[in-house]
Protein backbone atom coordinates (compact mmCIF):
# COMPACT_ATOMS: atom_id res chain seq x y z
CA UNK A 1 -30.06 -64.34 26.84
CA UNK A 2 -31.41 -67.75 27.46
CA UNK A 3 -29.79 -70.62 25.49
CA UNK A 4 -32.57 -73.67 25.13
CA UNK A 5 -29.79 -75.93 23.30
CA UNK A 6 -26.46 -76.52 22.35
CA UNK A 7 -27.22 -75.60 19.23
CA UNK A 8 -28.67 -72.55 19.97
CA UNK A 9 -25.85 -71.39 22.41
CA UNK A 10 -22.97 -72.62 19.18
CA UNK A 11 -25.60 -70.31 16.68
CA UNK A 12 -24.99 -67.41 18.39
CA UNK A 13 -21.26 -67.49 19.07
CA UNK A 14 -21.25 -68.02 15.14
CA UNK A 15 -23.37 -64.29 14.76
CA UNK A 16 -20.78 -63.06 17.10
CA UNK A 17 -17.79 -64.18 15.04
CA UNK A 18 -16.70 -66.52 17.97
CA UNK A 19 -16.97 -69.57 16.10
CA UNK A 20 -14.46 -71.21 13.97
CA UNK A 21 -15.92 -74.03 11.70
CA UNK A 22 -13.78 -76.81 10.42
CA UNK A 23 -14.51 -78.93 7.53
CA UNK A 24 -11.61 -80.92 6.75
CA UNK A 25 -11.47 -84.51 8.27
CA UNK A 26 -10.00 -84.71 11.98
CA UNK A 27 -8.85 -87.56 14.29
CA UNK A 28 -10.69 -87.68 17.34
CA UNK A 29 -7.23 -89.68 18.39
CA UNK A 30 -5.08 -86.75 19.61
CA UNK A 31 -5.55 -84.54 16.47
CA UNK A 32 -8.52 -82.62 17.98
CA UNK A 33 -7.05 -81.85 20.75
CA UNK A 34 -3.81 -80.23 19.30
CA UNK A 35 -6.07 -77.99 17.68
CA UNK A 36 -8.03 -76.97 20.43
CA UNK A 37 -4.69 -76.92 22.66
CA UNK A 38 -3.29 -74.31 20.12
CA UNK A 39 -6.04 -71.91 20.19
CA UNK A 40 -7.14 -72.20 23.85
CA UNK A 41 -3.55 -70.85 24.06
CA UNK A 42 -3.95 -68.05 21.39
CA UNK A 43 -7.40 -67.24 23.12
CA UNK A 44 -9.16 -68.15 20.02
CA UNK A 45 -12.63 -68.82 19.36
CA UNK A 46 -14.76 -72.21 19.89
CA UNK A 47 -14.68 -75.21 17.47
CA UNK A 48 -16.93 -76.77 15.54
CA UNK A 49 -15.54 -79.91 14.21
CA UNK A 50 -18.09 -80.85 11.62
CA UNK A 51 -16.60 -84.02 10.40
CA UNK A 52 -15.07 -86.52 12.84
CA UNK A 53 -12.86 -90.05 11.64
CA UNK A 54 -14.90 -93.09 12.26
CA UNK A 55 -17.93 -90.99 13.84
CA UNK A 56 -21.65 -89.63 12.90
CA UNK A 57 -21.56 -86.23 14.67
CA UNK A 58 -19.39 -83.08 14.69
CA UNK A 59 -17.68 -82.24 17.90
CA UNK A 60 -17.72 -79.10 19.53
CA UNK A 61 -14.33 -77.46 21.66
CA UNK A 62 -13.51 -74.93 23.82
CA UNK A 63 -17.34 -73.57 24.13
CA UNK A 64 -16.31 -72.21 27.56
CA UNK A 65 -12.75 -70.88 26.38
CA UNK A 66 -12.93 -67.33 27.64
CA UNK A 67 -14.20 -64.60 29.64
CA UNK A 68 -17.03 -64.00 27.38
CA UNK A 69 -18.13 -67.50 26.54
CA UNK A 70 -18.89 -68.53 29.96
CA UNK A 71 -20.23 -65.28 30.63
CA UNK A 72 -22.83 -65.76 27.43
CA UNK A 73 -23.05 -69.44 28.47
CA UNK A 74 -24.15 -68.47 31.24
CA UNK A 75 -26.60 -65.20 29.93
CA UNK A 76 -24.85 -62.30 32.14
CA UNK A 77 -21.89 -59.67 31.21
CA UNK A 78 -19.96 -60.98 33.87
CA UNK A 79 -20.17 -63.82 36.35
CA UNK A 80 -20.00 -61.30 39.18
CA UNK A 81 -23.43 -60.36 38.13
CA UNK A 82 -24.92 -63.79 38.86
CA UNK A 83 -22.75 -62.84 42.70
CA UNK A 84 -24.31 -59.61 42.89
CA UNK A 85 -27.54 -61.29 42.45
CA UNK A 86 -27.15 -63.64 45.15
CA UNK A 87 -25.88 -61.02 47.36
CA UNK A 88 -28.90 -58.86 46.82
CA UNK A 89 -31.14 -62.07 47.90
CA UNK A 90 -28.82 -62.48 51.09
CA UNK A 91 -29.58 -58.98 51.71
CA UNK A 92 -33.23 -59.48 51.89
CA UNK A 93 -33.41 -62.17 54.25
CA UNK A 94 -30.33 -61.80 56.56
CA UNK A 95 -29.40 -65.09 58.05
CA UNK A 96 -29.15 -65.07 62.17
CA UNK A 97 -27.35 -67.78 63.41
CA UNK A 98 -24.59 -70.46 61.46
CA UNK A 99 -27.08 -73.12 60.61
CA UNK A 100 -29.72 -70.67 58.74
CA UNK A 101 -26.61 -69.20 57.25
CA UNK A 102 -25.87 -73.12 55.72
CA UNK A 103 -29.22 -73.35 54.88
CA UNK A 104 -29.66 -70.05 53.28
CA UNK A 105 -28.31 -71.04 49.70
CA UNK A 106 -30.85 -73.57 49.58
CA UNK A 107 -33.79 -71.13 50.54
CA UNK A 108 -32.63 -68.31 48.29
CA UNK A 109 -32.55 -71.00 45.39
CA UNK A 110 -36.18 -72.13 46.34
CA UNK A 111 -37.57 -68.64 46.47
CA UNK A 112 -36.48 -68.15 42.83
CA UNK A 113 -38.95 -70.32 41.79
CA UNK A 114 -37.48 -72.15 38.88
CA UNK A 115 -37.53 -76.02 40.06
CA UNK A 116 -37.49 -78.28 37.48
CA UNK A 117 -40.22 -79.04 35.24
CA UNK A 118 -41.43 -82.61 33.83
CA UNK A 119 -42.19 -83.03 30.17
CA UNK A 120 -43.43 -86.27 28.74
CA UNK A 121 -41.74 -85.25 25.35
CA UNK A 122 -37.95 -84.25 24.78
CA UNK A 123 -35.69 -83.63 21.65
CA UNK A 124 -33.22 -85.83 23.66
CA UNK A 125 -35.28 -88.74 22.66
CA UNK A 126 -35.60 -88.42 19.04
CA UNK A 127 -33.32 -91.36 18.84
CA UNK A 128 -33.65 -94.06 20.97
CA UNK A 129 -31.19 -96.76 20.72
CA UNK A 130 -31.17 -99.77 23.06
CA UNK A 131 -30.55 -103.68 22.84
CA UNK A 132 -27.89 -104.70 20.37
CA UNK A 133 -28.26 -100.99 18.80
CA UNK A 134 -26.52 -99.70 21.80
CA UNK A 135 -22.49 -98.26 21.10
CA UNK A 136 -20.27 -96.11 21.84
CA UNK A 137 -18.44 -96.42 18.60
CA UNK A 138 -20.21 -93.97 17.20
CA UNK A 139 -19.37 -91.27 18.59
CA UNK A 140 -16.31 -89.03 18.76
CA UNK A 141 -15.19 -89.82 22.08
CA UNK A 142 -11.32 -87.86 21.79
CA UNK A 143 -8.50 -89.37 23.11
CA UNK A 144 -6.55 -86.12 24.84
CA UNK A 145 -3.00 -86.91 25.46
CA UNK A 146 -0.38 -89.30 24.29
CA UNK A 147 -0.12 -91.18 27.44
CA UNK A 148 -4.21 -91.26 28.40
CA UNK A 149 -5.61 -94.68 29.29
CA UNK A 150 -7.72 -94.60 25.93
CA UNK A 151 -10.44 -92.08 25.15
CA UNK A 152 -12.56 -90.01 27.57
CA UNK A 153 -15.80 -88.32 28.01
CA UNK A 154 -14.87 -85.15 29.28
CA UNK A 155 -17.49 -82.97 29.42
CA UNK A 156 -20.28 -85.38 30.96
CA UNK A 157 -23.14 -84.62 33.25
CA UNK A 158 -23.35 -87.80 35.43
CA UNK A 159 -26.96 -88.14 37.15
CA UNK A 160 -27.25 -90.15 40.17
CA UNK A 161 -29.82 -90.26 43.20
CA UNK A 162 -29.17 -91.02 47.01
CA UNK A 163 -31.02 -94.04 47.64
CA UNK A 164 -32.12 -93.01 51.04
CA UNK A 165 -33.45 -89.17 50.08
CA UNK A 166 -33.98 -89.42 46.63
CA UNK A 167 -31.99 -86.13 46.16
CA UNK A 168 -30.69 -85.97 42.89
CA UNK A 169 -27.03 -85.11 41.77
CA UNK A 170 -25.45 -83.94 39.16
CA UNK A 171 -21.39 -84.09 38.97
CA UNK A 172 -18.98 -83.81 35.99
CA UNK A 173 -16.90 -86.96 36.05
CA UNK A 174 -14.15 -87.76 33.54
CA UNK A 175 -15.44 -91.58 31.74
CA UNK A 176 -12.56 -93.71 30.41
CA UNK A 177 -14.30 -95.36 27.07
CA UNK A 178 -13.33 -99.17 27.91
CA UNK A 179 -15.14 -100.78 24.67
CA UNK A 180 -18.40 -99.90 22.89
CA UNK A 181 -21.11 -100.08 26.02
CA UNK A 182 -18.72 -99.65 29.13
CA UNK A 183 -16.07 -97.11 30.81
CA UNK A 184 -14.63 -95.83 34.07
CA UNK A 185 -16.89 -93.86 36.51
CA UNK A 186 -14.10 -91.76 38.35
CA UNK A 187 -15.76 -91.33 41.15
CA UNK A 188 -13.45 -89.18 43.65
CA UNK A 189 -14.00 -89.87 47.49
CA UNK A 190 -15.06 -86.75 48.28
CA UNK A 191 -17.71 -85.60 45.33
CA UNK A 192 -21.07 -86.69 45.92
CA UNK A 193 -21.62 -89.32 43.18
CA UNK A 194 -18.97 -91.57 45.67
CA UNK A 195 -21.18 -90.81 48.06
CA UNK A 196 -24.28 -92.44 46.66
CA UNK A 197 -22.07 -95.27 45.24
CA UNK A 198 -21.16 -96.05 48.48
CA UNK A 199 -24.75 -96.13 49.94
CA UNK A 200 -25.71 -98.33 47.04
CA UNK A 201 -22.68 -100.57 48.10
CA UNK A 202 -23.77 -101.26 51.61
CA UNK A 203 -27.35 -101.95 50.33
CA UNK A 204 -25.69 -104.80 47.64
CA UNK A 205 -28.53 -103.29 44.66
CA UNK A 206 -27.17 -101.80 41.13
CA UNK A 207 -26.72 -98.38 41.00
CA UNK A 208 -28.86 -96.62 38.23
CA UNK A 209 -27.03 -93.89 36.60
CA UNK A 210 -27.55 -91.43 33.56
CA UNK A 211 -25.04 -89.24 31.69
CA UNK A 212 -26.01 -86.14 29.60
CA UNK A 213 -24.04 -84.41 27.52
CA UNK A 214 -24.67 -81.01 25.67
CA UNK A 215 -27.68 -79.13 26.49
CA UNK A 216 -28.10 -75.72 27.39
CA UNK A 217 -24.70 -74.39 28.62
CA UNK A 218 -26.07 -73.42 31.93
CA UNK A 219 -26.47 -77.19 32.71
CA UNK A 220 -22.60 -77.86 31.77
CA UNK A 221 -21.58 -75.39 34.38
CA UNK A 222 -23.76 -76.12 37.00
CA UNK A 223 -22.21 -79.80 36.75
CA UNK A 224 -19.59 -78.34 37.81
CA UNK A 225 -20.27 -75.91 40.54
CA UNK A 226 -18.98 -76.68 44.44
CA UNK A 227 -22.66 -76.97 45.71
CA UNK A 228 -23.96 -78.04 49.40
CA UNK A 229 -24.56 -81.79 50.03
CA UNK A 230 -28.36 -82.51 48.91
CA UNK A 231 -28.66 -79.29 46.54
CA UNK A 232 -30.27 -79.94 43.20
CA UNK A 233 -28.07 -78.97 40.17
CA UNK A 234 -31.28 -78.58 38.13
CA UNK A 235 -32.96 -76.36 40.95
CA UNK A 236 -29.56 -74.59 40.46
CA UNK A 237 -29.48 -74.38 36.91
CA UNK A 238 -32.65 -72.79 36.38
CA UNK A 239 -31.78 -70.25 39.16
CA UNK A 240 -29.60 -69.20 37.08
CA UNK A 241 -31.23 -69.47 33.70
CA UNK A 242 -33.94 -68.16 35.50
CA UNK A 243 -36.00 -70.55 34.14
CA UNK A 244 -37.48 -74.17 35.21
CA UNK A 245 -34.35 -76.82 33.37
CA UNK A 246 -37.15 -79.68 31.43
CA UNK A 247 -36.22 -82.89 32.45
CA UNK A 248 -37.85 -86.46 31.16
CA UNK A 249 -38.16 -89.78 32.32
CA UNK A 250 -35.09 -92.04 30.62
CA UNK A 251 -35.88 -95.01 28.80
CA UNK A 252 -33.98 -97.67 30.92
CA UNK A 253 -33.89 -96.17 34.23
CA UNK A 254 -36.16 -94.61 36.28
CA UNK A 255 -34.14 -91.23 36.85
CA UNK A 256 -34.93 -88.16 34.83
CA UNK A 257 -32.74 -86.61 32.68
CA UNK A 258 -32.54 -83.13 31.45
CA UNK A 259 -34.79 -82.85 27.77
CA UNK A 260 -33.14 -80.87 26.35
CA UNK A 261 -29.40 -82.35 25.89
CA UNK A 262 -27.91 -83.70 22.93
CA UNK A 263 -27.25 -87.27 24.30
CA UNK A 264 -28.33 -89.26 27.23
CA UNK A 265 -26.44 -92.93 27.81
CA UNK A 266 -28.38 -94.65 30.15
CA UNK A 267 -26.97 -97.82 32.71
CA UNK A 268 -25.80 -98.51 35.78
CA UNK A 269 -22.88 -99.06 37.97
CA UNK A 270 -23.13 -102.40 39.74
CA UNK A 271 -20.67 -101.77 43.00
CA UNK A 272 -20.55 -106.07 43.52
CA UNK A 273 -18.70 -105.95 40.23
CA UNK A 274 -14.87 -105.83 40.35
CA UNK A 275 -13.19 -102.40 39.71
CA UNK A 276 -11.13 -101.62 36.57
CA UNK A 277 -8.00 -99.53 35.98
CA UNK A 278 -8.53 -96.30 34.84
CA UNK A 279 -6.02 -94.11 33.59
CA UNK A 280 -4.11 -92.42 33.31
CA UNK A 281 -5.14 -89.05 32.12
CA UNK A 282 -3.43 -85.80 30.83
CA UNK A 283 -5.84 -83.85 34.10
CA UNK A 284 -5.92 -80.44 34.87
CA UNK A 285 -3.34 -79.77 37.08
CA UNK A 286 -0.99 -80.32 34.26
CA UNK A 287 0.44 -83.42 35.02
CA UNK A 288 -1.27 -86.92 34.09
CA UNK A 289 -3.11 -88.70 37.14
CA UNK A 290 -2.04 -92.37 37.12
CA UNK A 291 -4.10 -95.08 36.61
CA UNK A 292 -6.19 -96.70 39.31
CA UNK A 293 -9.01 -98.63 40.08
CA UNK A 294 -12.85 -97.67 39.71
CA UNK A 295 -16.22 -98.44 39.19
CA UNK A 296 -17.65 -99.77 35.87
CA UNK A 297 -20.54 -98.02 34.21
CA UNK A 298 -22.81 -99.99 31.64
CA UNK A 299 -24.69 -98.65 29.04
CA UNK A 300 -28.45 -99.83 28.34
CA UNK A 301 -29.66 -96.93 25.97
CA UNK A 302 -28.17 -93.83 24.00
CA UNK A 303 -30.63 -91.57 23.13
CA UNK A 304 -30.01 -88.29 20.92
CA UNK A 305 -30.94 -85.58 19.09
CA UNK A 306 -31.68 -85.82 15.45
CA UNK A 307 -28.81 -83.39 14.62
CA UNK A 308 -26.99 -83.43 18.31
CA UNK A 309 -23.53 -82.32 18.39
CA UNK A 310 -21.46 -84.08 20.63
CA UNK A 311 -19.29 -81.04 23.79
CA UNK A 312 -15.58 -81.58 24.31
CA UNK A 313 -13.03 -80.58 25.94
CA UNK A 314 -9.22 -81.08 26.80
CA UNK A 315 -7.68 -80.20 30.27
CA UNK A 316 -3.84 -79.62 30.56
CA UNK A 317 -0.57 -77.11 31.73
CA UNK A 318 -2.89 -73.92 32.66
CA UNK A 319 -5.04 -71.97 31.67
CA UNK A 320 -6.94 -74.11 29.75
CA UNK A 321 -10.60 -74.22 29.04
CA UNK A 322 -11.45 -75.57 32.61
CA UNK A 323 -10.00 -72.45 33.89
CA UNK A 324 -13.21 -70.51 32.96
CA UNK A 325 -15.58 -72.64 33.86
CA UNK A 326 -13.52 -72.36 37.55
CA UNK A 327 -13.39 -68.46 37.67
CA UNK A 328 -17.34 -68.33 37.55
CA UNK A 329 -17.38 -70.53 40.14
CA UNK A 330 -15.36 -68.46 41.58
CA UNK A 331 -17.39 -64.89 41.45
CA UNK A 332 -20.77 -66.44 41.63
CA UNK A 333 -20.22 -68.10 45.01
CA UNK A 334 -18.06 -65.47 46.80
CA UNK A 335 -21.14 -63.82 48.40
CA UNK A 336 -21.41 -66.90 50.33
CA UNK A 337 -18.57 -66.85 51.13
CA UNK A 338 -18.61 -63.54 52.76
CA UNK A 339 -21.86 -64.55 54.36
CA UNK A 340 -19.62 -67.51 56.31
CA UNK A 341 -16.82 -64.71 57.26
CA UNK A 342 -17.85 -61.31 56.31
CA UNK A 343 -14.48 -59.63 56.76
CA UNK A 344 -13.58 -61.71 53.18
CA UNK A 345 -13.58 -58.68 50.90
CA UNK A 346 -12.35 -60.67 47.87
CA UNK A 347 -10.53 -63.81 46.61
CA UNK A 348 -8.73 -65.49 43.56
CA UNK A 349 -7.57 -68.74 42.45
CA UNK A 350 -5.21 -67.90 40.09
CA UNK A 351 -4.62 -70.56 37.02
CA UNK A 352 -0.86 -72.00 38.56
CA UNK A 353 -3.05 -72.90 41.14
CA UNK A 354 -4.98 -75.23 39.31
CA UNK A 355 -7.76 -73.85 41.52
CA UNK A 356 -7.35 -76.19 44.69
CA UNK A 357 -3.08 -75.41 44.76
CA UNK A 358 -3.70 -71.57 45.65
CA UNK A 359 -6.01 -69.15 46.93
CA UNK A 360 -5.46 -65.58 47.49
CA UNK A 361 -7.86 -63.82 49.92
CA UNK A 362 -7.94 -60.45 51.01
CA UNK A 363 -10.31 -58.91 54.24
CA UNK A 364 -10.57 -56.36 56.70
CA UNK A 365 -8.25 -57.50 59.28
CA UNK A 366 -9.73 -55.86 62.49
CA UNK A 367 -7.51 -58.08 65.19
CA UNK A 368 -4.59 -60.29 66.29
CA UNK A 369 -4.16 -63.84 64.25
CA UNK A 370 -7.55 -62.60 62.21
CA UNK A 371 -5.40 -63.99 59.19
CA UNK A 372 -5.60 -67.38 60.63
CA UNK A 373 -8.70 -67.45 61.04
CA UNK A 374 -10.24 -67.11 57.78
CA UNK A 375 -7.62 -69.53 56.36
CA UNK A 376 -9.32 -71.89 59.09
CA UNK A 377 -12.33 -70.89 58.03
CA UNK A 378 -11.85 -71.29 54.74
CA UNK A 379 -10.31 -75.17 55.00
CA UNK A 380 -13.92 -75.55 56.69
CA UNK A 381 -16.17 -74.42 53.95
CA UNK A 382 -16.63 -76.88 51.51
CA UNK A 383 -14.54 -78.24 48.59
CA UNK A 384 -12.44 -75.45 50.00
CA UNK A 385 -10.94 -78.13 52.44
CA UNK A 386 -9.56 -79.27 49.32
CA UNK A 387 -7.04 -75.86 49.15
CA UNK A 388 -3.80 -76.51 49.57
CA UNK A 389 -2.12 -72.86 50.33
CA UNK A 390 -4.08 -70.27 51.19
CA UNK A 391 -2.77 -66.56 51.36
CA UNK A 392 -4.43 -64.00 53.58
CA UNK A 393 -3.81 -60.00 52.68
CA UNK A 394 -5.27 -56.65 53.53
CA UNK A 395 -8.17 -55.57 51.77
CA UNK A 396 -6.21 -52.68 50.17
CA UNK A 397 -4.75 -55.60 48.05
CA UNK A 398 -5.80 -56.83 44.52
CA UNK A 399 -6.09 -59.95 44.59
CA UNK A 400 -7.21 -60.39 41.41
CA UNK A 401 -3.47 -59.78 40.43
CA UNK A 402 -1.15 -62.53 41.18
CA UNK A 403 2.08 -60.36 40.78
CA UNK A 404 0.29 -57.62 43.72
CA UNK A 405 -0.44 -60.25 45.57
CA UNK A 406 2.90 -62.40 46.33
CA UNK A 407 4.77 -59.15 45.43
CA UNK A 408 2.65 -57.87 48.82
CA UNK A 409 2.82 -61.42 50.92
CA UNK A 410 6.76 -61.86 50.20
CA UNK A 411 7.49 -58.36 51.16
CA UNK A 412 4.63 -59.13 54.66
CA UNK A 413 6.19 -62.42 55.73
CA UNK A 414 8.77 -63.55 58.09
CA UNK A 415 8.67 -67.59 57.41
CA UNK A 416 8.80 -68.67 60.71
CA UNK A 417 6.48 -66.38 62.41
CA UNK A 418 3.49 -65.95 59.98
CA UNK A 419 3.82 -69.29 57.95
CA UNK A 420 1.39 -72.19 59.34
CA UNK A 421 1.07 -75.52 58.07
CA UNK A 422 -1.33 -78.16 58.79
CA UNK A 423 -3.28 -81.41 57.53
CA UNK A 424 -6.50 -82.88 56.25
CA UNK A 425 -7.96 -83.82 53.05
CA UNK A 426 -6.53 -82.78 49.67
CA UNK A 427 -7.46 -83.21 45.98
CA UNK A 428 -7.40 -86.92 44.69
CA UNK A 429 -5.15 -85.20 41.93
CA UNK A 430 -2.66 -83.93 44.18
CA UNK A 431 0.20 -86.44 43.28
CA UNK A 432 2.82 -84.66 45.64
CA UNK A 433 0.51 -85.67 49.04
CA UNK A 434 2.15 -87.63 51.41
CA UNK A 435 -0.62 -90.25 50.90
CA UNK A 436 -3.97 -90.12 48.01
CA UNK A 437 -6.38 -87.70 49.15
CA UNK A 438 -4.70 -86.36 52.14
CA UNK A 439 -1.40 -84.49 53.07
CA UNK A 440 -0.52 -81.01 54.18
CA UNK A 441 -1.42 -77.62 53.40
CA UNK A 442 0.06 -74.04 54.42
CA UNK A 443 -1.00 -70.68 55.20
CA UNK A 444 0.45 -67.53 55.13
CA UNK A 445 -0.24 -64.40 56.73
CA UNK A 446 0.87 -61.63 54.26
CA UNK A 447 -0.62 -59.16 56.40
CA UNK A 448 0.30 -56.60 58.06
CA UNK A 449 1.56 -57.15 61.84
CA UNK A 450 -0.21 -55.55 64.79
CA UNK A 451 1.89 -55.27 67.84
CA UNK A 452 -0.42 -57.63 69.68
CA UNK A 453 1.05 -59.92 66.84
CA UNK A 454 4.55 -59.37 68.36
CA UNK A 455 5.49 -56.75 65.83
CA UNK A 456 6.67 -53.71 67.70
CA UNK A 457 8.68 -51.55 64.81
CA UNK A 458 7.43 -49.06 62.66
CA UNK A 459 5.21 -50.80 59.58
CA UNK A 460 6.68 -49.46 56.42
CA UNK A 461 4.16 -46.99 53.86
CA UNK A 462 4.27 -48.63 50.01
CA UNK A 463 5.67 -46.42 47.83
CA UNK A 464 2.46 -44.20 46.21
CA UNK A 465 3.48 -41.05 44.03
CA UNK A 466 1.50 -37.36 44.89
CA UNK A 467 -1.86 -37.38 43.10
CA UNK A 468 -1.13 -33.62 41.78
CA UNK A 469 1.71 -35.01 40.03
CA UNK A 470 -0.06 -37.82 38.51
CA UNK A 471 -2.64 -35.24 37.09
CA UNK A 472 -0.13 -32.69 35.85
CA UNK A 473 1.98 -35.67 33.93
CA UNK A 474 -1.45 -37.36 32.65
CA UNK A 475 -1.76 -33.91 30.64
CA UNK A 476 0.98 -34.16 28.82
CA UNK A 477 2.25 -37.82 28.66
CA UNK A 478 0.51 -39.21 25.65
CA UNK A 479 2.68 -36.52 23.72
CA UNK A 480 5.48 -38.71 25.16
CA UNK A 481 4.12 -41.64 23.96
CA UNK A 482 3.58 -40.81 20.40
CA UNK A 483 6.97 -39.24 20.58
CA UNK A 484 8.62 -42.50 21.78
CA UNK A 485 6.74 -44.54 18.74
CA UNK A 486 7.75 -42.41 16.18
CA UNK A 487 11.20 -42.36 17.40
CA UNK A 488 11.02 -46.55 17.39
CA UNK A 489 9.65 -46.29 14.09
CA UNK A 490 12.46 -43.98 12.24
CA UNK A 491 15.06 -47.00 14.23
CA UNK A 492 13.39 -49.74 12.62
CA UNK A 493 12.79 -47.75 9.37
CA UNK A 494 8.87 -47.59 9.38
């Protein structure tokens, strides 16, 4: 199903009973996000906030709060089906050497046919505010945690352009609200945005820069997704909408921004202009990030919807909302994964990983020290430098399942021999590294050991029971079961 709004998108999670509404008054200061912390938790539906303190638009929470959101978000039963359909294109044009297997994402993207398509009007610009007109004020910006720097933009689209290529990127970038027509841009150093802000920089011009937020879900996520250097969100985006994402030209600037979106607030970031703190924030991996200094954004026009509604969200101790939006990340770009390092049969970041803290993988190991290569590999590909531990196992594991999976790798390891630890870059919000943005990071072999690998005893079999005994039992056994309930029931006096 194809989602052309927001609207649309919250519309149909109401038909499916997925939608709670809430009419009484709420404070965007902290009181909105209790609410949404307490049924995130309870994996409850999304929230519709329909009337806001001090703002003119209802707020919507947790859109992406669950297997089945994203996956509707998104328009597929399952993110693995977006996988499989990237794997099927792979298939069709099998990549010979390491360069057309980088390039390949790009190709199979292009030969979808869904780049983005230029309209001259857009229900994004029904309301065009700019001058004196132009604030922040109204709208419900929520301020997360107790100890965040102020209010934040969490769910924003920020649209920038390399000044050199003219590429386009889209990132999702936490704002700090400063006052009513500036905040933060956290840039982190290794996300692409920095990357243009530094070109701009060097060259001594403003940067332009345009945030959307709301839209069709599709162009939330892919905001978010780990995507090559010089690949086009939008180009992305309607890949997987499979259909072209509208974009218009904004008022103030001369990028384009998507049409269809709730808001647009339009500026620049002038990188002569002094940083400001930032910070903190109650972030993701649980823990608030301290304050720091970053660039400035400015604010030359909002333009809205008539009726927009204005996307949330709160990170926090995991698994929050975020976590979602990171496990369809996580099945929709395995196949390339696999198409780096075939022997990768599967992998999983669980939630106490806070995605970059741990990654389980599981292949077909078919030599000596093959574990260490695909966690090599794997520090190589990407954000995935970002990972901090990275556990190999055999492909008879599930790595979908935590508990299998250390239960496996601490019963596989001896520390000294199959435990390796290295350094390079690591997440900006890693606030146990040695120093910001880089430290250490570990792998461990939790497979099992050749003798080439200096093993030479017997490797033990896991304990399996015989298959005709699991049939005979399975005859009989939900007799056992009922019997067990009714005798709980006559203890308890049912």
């Amino acid at each position: 199903m194809l989602f052309s709004s927001m609207k649309a998108f919250i519309d149909a999670l109401k038909q499916q009973g997925d939608l709670l509404e809430i009419d009484r008054e709420v404070d965007p200061y902290l009181e909105i996000s209790e609410i949404s912390h307490r049924f995130v938790k309870e994996d409850g539906p999304a929230l519709l906030f329909k009337h806001v303190k001090g703002a003119n638009f209802p707020v919507a929470q947790n859109l992406f709060a669950s297997p089945g959101r994203i996956s509707l978000a998104l328009g597929v039963s399952h993110p693995d089906d977006i996988g499989e359909r990237i794997r099927n294109i792979i298939r069709q044009k099998a990549p010979q050497g390491f360069s057309d297997k980088l390039s390949l994402f790009s190709q199979l993207l292009e030969a979808a046919k869904f780049p983005p398509k230029q309209v001259k009007h857009a229900p994004v610009q029904e309301v065009v505010l700019t001058g004196k007109e132009v604030s922040l004020d109204t709208l419900p910006v929520i301020t997360c945690w107790p100890l965040d720097g102020g209010p934040y933009f969490t769910l924003p689209q920020v649209i920038t352009e390399d000044p050199e290529t003219g590429i386009r990127n889209v990132g999702m970038y936490r704002m700090q609200k400063f006052d009513a027509t500036t905040t933060g841009m956290h840039w982190q150093q290794h996300k692409h945005g920095a990357s243009h802000f530094q070109k701009y920089r060097k060259m001594g011009k403003k940067m332009p820069v345009c945030v959307a937020l709301g839209g069709p879900p599709v162009l939330t996520y892919a905001s978010t997704a780990p995507l090559p250097e010089n690949m086009d969100e939008y180009l992305f985006a309607g890949f997987l909408q499979k259909n072209p994402v509208r974009l218009v030209k904004s008022i103030t600037t001369d990028l384009m921004v998507p049409a269809d979106a709730d808001f647009i607030l339009e500026g620049y970031v002038d990188p002569r202009e002094a940083y400001r703190k930032e910070g903190p924030f109650g972030d993701h991996t649980g823990f608030y990030s301290l304050e720091d200094d970053y660039p400035v954004f400015h604010i030359t026009a909002i333009t809205h919807r008539k009726e927009a509604v204005y996307p949330s969200t709160i990170v926090g101790v995991p698994p929050m909302e975020d976590y979602w939006l990171g496990y369809a990340t996580e099945r929709i770009f395995l196949p390339l994964a696999q198409m780096i390092m075939p022997e990768i049969r599967d992998y999983h970041m669980p939630p106490e990983g806070v995605f970059h803290n741990l990654v389980f993988v599981s292949i077909k190991k078919q030599y000596p020290g093959h574990a260490y290569k695909v966690m090599q590999g794997l520090w190589g590909l990407g954000l995935m430098m970002l990972a901090k531990v990275i556990v190999v196992l055999d492909d008879d594991v599930n790595v979908q399942n935590p508990s299998e999976a250390w239960w496996t790798a601490l019963n596989h390891i001896d520390p000294r021999r199959d435990i390796l630890f290295t350094r390079g870059p690591v997440d900006d919000l890693d606030h146990a590294a040695t120093r910001p943005g880089f430290g250490s990071k570990m792998g461990m072999d939790g497979t099992r050991k050749m003798p080439e690998e200096g093993f030479t005893r017997r490797w033990p079999d896991k304990i399996t029971m015989d298959e005709d005994v699991i049939s005979k039992v399975n005859e009989y056994f939900p007799e056992l079961l009922k019997l067990n309930k009714l005798m709980k029931d006559d203890q308890t006096g049912k």
